[in-house]
C-alpha atoms as a PDB file:
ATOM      1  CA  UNK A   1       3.109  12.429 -20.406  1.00  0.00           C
ATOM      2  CA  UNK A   2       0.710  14.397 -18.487  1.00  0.00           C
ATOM      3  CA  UNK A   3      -2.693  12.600 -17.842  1.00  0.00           C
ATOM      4  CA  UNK A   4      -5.512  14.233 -18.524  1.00  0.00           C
ATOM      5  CA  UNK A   5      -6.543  15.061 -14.392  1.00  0.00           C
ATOM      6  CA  UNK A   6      -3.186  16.675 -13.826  1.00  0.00           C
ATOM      7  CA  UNK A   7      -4.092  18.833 -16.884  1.00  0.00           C
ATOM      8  CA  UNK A   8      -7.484  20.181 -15.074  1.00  0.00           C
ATOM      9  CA  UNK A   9      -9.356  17.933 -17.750  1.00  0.00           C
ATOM     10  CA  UNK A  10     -11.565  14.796 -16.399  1.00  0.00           C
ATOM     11  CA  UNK A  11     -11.842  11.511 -17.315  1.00  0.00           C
ATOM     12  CA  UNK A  12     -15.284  11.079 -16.146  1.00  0.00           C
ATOM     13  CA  UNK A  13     -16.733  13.547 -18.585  1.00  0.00           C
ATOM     14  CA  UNK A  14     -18.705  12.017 -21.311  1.00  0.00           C
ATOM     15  CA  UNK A  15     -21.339  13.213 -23.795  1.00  0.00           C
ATOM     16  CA  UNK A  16     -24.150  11.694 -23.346  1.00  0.00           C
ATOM     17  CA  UNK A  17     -24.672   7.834 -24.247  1.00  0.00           C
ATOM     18  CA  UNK A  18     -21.813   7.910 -26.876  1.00  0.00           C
ATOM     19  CA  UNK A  19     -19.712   5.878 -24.224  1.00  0.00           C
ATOM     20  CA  UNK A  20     -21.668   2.453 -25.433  1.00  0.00           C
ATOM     21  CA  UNK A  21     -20.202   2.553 -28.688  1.00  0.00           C
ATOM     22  CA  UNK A  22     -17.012   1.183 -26.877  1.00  0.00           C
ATOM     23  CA  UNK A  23     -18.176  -1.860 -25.075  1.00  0.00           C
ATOM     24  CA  UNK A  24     -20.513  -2.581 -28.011  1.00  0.00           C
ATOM     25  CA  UNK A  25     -18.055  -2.484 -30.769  1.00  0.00           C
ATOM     26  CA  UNK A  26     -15.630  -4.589 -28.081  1.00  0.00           C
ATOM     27  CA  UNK A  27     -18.056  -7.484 -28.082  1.00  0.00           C
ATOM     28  CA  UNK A  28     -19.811  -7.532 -31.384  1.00  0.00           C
ATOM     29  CA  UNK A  29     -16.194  -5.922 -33.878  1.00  0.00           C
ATOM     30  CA  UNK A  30     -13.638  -7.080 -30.990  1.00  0.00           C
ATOM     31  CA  UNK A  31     -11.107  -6.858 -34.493  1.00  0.00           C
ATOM     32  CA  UNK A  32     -11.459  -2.935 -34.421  1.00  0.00           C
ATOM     33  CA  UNK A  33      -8.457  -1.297 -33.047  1.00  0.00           C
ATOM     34  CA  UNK A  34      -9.852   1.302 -30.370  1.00  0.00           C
ATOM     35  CA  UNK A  35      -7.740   4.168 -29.202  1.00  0.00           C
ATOM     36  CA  UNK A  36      -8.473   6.731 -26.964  1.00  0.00           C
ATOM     37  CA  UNK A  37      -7.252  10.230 -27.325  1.00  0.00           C
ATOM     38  CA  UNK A  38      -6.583  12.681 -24.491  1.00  0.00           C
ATOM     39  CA  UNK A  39      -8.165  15.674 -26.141  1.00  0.00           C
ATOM     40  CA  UNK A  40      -9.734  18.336 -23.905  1.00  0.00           C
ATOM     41  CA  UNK A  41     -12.873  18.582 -23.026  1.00  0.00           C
ATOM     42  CA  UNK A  42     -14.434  14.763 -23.121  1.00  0.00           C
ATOM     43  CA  UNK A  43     -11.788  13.229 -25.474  1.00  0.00           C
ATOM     44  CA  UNK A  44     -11.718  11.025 -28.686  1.00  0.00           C
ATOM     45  CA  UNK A  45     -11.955   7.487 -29.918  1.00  0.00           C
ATOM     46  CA  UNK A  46     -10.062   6.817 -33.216  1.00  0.00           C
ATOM     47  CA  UNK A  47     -11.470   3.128 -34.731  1.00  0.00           C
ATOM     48  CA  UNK A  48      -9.691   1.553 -37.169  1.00  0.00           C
ATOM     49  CA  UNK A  49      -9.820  -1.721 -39.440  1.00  0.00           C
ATOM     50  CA  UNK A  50     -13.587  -1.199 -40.640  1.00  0.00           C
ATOM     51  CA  UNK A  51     -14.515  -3.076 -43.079  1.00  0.00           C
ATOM     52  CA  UNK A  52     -17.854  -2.451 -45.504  1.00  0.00           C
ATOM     53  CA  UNK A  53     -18.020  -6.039 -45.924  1.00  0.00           C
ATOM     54  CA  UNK A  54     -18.840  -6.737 -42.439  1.00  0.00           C
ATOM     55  CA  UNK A  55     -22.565  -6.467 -41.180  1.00  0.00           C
ATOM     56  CA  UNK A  56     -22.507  -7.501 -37.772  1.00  0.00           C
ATOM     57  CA  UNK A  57     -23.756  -4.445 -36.310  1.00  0.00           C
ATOM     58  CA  UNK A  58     -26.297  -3.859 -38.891  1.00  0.00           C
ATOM     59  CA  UNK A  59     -27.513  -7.313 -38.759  1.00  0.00           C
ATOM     60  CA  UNK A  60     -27.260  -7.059 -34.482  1.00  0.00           C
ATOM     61  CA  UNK A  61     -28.792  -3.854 -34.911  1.00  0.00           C
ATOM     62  CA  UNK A  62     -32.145  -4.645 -32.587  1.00  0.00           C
ATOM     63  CA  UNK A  63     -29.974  -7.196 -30.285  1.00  0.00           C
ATOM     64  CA  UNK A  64     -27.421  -4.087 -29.125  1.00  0.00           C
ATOM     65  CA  UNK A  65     -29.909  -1.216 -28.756  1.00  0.00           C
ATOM     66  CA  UNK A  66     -31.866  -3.401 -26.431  1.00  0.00           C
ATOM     67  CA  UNK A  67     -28.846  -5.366 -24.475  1.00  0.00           C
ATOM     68  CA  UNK A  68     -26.967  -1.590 -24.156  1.00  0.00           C
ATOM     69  CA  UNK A  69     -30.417   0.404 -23.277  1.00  0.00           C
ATOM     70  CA  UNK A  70     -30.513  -0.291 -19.476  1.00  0.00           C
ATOM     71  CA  UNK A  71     -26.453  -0.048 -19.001  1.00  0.00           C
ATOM     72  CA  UNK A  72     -25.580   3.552 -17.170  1.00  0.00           C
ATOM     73  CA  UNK A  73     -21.928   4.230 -17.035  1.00  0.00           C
ATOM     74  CA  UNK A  74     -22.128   4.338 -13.310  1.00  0.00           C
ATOM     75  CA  UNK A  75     -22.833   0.712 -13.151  1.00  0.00           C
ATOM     76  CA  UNK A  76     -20.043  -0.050 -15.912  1.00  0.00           C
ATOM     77  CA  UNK A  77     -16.861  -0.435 -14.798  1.00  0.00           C
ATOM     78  CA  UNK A  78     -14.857   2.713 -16.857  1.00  0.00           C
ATOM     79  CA  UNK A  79     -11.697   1.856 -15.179  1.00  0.00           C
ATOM     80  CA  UNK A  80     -11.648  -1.287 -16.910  1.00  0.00           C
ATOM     81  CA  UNK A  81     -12.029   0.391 -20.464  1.00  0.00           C
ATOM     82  CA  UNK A  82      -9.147   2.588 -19.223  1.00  0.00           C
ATOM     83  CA  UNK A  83      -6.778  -0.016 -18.596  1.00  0.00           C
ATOM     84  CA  UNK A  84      -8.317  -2.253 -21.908  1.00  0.00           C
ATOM     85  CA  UNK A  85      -7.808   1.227 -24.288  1.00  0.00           C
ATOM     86  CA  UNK A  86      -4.358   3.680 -22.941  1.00  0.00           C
ATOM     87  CA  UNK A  87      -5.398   6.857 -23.141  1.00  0.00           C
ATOM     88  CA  UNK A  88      -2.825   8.338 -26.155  1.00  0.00           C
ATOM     89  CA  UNK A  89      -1.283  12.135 -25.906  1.00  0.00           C
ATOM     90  CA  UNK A  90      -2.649  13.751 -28.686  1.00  0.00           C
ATOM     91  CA  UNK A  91       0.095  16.778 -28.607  1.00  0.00           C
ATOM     92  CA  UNK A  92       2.527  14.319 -29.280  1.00  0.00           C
ATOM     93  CA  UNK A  93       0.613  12.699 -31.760  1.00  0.00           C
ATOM     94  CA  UNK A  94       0.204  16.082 -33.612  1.00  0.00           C
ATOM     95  CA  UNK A  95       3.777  16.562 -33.165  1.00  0.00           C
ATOM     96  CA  UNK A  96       4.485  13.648 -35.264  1.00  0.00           C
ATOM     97  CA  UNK A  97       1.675  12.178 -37.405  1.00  0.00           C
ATOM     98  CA  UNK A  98       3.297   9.443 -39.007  1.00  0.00           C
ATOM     99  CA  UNK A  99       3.435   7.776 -35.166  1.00  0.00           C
ATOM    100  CA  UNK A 100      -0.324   7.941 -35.186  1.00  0.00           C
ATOM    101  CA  UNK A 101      -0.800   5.947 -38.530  1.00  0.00           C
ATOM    102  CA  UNK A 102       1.065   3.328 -36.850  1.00  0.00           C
ATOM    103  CA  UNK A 103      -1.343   3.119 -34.207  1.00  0.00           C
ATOM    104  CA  UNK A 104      -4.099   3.086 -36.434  1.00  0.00           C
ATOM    105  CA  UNK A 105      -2.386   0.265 -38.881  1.00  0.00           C
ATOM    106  CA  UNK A 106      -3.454   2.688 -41.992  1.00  0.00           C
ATOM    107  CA  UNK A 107      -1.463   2.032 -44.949  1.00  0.00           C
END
């Protein structure tokens, strides 16, 4: 599997503060399964195991936007994430979908 830099496509490239939604849903919904998906240009996270009963972030609401304000992704420690979430090859994933419900646990 080709990563996404020997495919002309960067890591590094994010869309604005979207980025937070990972380390916040890793410390207040550390159940979620979190997958990242190498597709071009800045790539996709696929979250699975919500549950409507659970109102941690709504509840938190207040308590995340101001911890997570200050944090720039330069001072964050991406690599980490990286090695935390595999990056997932989304042409094979299209090639056979049933492999990707099995990474999502959908039933």
């Amino acid at each position: 599997m080709a990563g996404p830099e020997e495919e002309g496509h960067s890591r590094f490239a994010w869309t604005g503060d979207v980025w937070k939604v990972i380390p916040i849903l890793k410390k207040y919904r550390p159940e979620l399964r979190i997958l990242f998906l190498d597709c071009p240009p800045t790539g996709l996270v696929a979250i699975s195991g919500l549950h409507k009963e659970s109102h941690v972030l709504r509840d938190c609401y207040c308590e995340i936007v101001e911890e997570f304000r200050q944090l720039e992704l330069s001072s964050y420690d991406h690599r980490k994430l990286w090695q935390e979430y595999p990056t997932l090859d989304s042409r094979a994933l299209v090639e056979s979908p049933h492999d990707f419900t099995l990474y999502l646990d959908i039933h």
